[in-house]
C-alpha atoms as a PDB file:
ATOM      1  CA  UNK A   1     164.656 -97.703  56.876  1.00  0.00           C
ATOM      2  CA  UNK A   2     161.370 -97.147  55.258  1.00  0.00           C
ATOM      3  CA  UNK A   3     159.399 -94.025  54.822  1.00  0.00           C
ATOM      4  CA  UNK A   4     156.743 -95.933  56.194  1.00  0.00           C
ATOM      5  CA  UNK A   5     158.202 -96.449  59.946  1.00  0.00           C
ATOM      6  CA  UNK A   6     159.608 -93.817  62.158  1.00  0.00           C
ATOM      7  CA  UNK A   7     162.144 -95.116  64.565  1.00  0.00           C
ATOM      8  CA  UNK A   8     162.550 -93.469  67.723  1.00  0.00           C
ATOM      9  CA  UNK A   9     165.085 -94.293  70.906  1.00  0.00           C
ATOM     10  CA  UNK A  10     163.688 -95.035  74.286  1.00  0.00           C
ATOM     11  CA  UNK A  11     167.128 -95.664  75.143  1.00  0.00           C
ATOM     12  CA  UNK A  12     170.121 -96.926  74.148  1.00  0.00           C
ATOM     13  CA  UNK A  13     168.976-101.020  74.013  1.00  0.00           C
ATOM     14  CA  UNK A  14     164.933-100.340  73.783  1.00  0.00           C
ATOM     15  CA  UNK A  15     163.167 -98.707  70.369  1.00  0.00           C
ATOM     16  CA  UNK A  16     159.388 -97.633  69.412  1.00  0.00           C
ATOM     17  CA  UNK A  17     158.390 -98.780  65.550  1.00  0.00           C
ATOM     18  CA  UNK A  18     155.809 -96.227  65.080  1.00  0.00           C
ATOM     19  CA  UNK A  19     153.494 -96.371  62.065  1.00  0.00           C
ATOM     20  CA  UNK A  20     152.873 -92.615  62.158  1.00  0.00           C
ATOM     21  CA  UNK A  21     151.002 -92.511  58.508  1.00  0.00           C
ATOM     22  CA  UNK A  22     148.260 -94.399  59.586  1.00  0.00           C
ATOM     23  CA  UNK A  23     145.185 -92.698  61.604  1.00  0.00           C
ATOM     24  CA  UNK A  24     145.794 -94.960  64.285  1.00  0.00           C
ATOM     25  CA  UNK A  25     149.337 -93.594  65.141  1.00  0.00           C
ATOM     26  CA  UNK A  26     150.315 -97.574  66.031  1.00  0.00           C
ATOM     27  CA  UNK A  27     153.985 -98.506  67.999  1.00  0.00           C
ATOM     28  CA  UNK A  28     155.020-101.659  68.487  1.00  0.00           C
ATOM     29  CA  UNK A  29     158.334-101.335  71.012  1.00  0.00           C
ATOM     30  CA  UNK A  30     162.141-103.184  70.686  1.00  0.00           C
ATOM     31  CA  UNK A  31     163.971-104.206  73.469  1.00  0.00           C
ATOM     32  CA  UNK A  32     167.222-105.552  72.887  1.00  0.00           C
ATOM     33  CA  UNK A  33     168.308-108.000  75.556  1.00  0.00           C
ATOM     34  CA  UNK A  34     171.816-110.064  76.078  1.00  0.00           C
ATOM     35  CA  UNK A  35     170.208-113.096  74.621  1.00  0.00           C
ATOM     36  CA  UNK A  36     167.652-111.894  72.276  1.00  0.00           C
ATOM     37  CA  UNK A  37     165.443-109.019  71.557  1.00  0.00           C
ATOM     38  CA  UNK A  38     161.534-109.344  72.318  1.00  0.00           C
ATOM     39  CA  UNK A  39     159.403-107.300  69.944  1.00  0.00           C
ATOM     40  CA  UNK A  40     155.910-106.219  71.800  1.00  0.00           C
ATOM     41  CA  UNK A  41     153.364-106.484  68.963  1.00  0.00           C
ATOM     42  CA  UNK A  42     154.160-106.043  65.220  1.00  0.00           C
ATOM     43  CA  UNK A  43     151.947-103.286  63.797  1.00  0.00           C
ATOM     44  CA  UNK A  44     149.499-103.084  61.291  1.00  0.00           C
ATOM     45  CA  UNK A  45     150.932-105.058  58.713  1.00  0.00           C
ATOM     46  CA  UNK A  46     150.999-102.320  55.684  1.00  0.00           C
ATOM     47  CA  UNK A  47     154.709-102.046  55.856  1.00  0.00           C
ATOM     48  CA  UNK A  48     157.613-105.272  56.483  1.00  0.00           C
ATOM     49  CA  UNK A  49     158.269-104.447  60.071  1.00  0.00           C
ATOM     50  CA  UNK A  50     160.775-107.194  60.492  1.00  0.00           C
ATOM     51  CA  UNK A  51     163.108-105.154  58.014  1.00  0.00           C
ATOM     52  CA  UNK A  52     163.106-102.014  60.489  1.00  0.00           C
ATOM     53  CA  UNK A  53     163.884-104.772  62.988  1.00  0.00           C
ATOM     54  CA  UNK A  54     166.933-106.555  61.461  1.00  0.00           C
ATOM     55  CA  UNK A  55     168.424-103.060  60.797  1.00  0.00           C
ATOM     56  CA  UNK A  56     168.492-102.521  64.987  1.00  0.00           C
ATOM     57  CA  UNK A  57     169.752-106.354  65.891  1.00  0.00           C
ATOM     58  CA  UNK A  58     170.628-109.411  64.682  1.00  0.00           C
ATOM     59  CA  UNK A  59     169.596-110.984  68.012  1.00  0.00           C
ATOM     60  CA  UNK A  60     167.174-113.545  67.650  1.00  0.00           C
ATOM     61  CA  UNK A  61     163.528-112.064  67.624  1.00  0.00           C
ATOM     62  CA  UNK A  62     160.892-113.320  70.449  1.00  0.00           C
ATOM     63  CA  UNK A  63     157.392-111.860  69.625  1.00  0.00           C
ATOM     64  CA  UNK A  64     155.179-110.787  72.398  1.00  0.00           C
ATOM     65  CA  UNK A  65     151.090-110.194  71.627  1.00  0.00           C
ATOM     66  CA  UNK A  66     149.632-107.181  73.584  1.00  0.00           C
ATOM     67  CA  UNK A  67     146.401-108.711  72.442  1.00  0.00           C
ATOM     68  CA  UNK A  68     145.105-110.011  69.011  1.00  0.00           C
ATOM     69  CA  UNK A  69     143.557-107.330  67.360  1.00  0.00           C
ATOM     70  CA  UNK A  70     144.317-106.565  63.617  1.00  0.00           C
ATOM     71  CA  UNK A  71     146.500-103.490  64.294  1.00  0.00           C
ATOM     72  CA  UNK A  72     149.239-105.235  66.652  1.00  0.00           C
ATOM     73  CA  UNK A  73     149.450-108.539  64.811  1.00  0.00           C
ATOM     74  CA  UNK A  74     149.916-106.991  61.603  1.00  0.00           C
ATOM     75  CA  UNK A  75     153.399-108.484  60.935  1.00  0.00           C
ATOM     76  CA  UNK A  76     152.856-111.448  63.099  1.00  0.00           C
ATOM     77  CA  UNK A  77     153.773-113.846  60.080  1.00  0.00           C
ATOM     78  CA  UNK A  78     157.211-112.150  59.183  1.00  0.00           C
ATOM     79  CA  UNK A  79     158.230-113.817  62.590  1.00  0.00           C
ATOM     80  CA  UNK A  80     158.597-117.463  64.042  1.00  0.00           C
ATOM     81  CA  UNK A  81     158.775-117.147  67.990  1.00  0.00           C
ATOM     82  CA  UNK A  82     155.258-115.633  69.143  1.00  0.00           C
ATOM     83  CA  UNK A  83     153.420-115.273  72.825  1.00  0.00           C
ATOM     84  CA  UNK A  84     150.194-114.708  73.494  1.00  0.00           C
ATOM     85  CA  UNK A  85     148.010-115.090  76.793  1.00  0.00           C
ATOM     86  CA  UNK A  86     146.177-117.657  77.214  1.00  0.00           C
ATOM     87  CA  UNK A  87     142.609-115.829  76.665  1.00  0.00           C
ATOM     88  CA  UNK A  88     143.794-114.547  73.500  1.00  0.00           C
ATOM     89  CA  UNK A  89     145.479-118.030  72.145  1.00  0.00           C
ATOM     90  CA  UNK A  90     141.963-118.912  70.307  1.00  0.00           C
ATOM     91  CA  UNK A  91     141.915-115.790  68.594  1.00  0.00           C
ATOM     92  CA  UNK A  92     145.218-115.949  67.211  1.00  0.00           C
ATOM     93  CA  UNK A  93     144.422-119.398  66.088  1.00  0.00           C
ATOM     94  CA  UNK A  94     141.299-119.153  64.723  1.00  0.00           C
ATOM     95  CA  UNK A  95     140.875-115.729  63.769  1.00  0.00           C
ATOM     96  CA  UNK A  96     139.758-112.302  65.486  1.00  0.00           C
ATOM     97  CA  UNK A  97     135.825-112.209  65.586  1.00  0.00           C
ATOM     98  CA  UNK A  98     135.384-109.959  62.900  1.00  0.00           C
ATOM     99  CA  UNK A  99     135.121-110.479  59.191  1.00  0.00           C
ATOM    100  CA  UNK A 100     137.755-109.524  56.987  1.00  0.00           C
ATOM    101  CA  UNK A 101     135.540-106.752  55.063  1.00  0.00           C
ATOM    102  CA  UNK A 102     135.146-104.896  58.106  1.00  0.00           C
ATOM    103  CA  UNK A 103     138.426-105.008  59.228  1.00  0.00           C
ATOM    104  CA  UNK A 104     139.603-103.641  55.709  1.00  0.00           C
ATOM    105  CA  UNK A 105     137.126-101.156  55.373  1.00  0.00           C
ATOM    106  CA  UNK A 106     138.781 -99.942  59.234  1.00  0.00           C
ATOM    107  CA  UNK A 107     142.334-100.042  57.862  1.00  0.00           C
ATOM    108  CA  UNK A 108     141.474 -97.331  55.214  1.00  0.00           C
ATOM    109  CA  UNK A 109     137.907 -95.335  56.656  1.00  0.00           C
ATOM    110  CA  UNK A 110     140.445 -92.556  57.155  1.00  0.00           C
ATOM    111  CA  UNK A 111     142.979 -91.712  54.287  1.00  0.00           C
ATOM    112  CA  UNK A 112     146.512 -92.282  54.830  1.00  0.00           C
ATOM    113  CA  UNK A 113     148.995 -89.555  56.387  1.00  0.00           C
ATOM    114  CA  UNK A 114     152.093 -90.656  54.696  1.00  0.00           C
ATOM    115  CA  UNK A 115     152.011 -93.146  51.247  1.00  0.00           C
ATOM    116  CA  UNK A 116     151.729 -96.564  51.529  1.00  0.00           C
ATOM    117  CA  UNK A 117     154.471 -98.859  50.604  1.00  0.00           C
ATOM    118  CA  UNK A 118     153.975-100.221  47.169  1.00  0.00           C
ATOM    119  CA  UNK A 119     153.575-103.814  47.921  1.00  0.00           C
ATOM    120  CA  UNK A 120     150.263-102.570  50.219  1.00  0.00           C
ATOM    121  CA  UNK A 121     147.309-104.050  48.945  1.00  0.00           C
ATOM    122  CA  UNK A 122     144.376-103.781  50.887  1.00  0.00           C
ATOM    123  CA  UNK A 123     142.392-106.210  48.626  1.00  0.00           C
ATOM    124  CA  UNK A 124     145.117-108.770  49.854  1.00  0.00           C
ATOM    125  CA  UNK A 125     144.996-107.733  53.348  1.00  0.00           C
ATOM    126  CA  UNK A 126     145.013-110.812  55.814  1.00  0.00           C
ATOM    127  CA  UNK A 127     144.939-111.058  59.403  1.00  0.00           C
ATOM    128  CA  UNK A 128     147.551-113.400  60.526  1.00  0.00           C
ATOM    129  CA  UNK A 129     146.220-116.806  62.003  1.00  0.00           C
ATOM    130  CA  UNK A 130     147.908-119.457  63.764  1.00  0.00           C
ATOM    131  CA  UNK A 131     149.564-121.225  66.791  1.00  0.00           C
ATOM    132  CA  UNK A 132     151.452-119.412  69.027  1.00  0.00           C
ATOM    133  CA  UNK A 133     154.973-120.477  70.486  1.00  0.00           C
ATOM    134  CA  UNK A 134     153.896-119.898  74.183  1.00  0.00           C
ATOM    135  CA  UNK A 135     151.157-119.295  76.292  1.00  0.00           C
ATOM    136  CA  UNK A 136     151.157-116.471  78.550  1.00  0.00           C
ATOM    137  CA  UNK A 137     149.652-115.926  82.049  1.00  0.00           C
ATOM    138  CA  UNK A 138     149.695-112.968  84.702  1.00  0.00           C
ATOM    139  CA  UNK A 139     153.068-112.674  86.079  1.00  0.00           C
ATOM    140  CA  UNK A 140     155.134-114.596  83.805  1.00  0.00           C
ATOM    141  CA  UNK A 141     158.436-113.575  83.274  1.00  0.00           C
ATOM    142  CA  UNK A 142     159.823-112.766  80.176  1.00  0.00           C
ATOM    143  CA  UNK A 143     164.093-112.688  80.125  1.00  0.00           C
ATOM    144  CA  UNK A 144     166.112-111.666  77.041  1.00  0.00           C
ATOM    145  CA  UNK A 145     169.480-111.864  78.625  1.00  0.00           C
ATOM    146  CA  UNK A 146     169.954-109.192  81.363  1.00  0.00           C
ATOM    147  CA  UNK A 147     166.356-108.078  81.123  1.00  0.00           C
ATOM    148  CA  UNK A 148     163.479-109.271  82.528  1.00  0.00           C
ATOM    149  CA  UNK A 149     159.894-108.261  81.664  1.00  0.00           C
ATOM    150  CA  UNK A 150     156.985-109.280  83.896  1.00  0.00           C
ATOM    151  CA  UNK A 151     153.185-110.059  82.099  1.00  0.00           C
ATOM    152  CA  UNK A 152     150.443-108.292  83.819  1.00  0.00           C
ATOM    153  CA  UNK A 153     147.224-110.046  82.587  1.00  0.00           C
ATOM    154  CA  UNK A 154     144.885-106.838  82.027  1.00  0.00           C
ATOM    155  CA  UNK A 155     141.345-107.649  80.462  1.00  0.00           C
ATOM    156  CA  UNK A 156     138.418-105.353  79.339  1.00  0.00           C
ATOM    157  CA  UNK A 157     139.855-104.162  76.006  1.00  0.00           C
ATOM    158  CA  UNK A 158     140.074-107.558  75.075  1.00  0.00           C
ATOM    159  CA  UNK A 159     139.873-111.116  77.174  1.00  0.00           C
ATOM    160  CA  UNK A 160     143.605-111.703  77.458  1.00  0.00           C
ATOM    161  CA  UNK A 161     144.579-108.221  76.846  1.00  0.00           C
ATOM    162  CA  UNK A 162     148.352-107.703  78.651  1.00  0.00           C
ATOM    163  CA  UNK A 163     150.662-104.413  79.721  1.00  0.00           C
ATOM    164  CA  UNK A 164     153.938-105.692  79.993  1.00  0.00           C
ATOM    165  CA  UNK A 165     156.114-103.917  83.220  1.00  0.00           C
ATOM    166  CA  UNK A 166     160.086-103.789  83.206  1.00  0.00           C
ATOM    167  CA  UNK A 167     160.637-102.891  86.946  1.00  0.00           C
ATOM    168  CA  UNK A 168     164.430-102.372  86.522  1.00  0.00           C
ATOM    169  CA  UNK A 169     163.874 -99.174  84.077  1.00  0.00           C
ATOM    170  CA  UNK A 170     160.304 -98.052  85.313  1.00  0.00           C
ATOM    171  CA  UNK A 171     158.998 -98.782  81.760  1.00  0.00           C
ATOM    172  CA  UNK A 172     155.283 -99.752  81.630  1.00  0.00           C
ATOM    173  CA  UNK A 173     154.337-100.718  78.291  1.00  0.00           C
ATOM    174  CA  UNK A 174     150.237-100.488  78.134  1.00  0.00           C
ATOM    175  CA  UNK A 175     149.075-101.558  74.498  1.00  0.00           C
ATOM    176  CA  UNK A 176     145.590-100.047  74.280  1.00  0.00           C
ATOM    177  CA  UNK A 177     144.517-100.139  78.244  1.00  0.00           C
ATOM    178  CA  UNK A 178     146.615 -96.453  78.452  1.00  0.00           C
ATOM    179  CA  UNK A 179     147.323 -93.949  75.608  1.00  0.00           C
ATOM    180  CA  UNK A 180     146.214 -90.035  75.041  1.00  0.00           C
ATOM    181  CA  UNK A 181     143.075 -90.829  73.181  1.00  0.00           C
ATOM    182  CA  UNK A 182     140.110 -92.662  72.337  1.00  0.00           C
ATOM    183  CA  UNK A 183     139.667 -95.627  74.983  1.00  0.00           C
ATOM    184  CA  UNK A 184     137.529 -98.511  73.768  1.00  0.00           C
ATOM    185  CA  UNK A 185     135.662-100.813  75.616  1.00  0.00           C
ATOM    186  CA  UNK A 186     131.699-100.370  73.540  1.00  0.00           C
ATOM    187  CA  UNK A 187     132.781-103.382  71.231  1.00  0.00           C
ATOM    188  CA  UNK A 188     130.297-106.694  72.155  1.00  0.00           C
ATOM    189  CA  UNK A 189     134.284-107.940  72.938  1.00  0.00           C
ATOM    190  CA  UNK A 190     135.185-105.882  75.095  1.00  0.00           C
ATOM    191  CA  UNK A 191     134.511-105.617  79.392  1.00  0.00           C
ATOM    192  CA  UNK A 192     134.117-102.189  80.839  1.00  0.00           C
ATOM    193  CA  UNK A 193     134.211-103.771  84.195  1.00  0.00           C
ATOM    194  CA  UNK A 194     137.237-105.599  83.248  1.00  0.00           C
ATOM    195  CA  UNK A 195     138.842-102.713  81.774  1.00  0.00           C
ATOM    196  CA  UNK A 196     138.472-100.702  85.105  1.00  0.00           C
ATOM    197  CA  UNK A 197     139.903-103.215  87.127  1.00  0.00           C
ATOM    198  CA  UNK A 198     142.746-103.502  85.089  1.00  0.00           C
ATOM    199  CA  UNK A 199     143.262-100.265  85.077  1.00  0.00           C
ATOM    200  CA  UNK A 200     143.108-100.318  88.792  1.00  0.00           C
ATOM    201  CA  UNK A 201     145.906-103.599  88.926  1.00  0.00           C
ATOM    202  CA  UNK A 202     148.329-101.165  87.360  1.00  0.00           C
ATOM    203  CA  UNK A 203     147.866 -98.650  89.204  1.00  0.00           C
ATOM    204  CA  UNK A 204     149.317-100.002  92.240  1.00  0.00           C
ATOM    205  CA  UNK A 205     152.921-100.642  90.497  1.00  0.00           C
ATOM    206  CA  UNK A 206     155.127 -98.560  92.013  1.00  0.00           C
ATOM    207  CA  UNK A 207     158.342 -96.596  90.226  1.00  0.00           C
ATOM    208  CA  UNK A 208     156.272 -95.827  86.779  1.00  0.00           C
ATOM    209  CA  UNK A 209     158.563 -93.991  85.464  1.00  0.00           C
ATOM    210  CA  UNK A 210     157.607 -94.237  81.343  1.00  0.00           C
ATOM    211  CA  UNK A 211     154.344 -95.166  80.056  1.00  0.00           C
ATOM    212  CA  UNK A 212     154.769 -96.437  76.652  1.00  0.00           C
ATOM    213  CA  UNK A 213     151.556 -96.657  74.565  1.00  0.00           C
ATOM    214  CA  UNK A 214     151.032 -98.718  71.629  1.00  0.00           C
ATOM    215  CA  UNK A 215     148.984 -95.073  70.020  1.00  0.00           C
ATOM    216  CA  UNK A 216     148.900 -91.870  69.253  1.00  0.00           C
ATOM    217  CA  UNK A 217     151.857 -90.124  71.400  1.00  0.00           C
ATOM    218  CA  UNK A 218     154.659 -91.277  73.579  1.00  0.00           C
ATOM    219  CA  UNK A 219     155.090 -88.712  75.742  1.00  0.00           C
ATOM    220  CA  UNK A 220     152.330 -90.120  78.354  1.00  0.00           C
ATOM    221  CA  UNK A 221     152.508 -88.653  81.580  1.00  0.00           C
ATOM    222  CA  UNK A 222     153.233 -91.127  84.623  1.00  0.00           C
ATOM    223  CA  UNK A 223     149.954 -89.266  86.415  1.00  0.00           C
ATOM    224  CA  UNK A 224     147.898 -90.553  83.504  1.00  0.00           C
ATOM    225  CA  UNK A 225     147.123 -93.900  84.499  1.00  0.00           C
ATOM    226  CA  UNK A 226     146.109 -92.570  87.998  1.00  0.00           C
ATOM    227  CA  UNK A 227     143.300 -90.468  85.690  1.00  0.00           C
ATOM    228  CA  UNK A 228     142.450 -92.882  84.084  1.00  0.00           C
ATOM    229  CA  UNK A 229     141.463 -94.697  87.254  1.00  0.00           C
ATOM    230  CA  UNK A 230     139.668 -91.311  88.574  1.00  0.00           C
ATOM    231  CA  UNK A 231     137.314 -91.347  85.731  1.00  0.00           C
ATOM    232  CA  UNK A 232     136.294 -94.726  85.356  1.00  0.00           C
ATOM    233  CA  UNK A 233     135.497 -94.551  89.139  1.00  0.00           C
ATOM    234  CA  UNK A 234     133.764 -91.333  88.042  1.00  0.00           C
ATOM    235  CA  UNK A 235     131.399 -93.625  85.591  1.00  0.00           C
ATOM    236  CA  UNK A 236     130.829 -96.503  87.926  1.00  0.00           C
ATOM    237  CA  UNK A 237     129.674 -93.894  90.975  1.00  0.00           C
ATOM    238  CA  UNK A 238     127.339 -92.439  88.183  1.00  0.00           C
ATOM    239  CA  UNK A 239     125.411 -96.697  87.193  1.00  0.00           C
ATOM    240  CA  UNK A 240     127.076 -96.117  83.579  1.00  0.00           C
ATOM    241  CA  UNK A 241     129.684 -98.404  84.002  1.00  0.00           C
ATOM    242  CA  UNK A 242     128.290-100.610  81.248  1.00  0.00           C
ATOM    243  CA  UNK A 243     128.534-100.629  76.613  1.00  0.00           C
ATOM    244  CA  UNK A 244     126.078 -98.576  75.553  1.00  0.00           C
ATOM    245  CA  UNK A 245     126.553 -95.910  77.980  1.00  0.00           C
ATOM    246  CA  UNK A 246     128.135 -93.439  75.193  1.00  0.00           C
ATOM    247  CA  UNK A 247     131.818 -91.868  75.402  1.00  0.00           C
ATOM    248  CA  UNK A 248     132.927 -89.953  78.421  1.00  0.00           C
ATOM    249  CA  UNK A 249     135.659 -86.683  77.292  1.00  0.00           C
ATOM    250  CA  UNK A 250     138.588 -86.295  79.813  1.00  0.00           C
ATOM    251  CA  UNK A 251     141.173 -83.550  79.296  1.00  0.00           C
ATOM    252  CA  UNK A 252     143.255 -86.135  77.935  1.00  0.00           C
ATOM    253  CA  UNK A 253     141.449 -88.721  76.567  1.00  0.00           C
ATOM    254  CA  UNK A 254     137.970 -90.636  76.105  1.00  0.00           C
ATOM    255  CA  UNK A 255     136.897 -93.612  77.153  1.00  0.00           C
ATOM    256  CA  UNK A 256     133.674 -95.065  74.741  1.00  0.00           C
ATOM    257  CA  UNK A 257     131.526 -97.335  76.705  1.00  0.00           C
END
């Protein structure tokens, strides 16, 4: 294991990879199946996530895309078996809509918390590009041998955005719809109005019983998505549910519009 990645147990078959040294407190999640083991998202890409990986399984690895921004594809190219949905597939082919001097200048505008691995360098920083193994849609099933995982299409953060729901266990994993924090939805993007009613899909899946973010901390409470849908009804009562309308504090979060 490397100082870079803290590994913590879910449970006895599923894992968070948390990149804890970077400001954005990132976790991509391992869930170890009969078959295989699917990987949701692969960090930032400043440390060799698949190496943290090998030493929990030597199942064959599927890949699963939250959504294709820089901080969840980071390690995309350590891996060969990669999902995406559908609204997010030209992004990962193409490229995210961003230049790569602005994405670089984001991965260090705050310093580090813990040292870098050596081989980081952020002059050589690349986002991963190219075609996925699989295109996703809403309600797909995903099944690793004795575990099934169902996609929940959930735009607004970005177009083909997905949380990923494991009914048998209660787990909910929510990439960057639900975390304590900083919600975004003010890049050009992004959809508040899309984000709200995603938020509103999940909210009416019943037996949450562990919301597992991909920032910041893990221990979520199952009531948070239900606040989450209190304040953005909050903003759209108020005519601000639009970008540009500033960043609304919660007592657990923000969401920046």
């Amino acid at each position: 294991m490397s100082d870079w990645f803290t590994i913590e147990k879910i449970d006895d078959v599923t894992y968070a990879i948390s990149e804890y040294g970077h400001w954005e407190k990132v976790h991509s999640y391992l869930l170890i199946g009969k078959e295989c083991a699917l990987l949701i998202d692969t960090g930032l890409g400043i440390g060799n996530i698949k190496k943290e990986v090998d030493l929990l399984t030597d199942l064959p690895i599927k890949v699963v895309t939250t959504h294709v921004h820089w901080d969840h594809i980071g390690g995309h190219n350590l891996f060969s078996d990669i999902s995406v949905h559908q609204e997010d597939a030209k992004w990962l082919r193409n490229g995210i809509p961003m230049p790569i001097d602005v994405i670089r200048k984001n991965v260090i505008c705050q310093p580090f918390i813990k040292e870098a691995p050596k081989e980081f360098d952020i002059n050589k920083y690349n986002i991963y590009t190219g075609n996925p193994t699989k295109e996703l849609i809403d309600n797909d099933i995903i099944d690793i041998g004795s575990r099934e995982i169902r996609v929940i299409h959930t735009p607004g953060h970005s177009p083909g955005h997905i949380c990923l729901w494991e009914e048998e266990k209660g787990y909910l994993y929510t990439g960057d719809l639900i975390y304590i924090g900083t919600l975004y939805a003010f890049y050009p993007s992004t959809d508040p109005i899309q984000f709200k009613h995603s938020v509103d899909k999940i909210s009416q899946l019943n037996n949450i019983k562990n919301i597992l973010p991909a920032h910041n901390d893990l221990n979520v409470s199952i009531n948070m998505v239900q606040k989450v849908k209190e304040a953005f009804n909050s903003i759209e009562k108020n005519n601000l549910l639009r970008q540009g309308s500033g960043v609304f504090k919660f007592e657990d979060f923000n969401i920046h519009l």
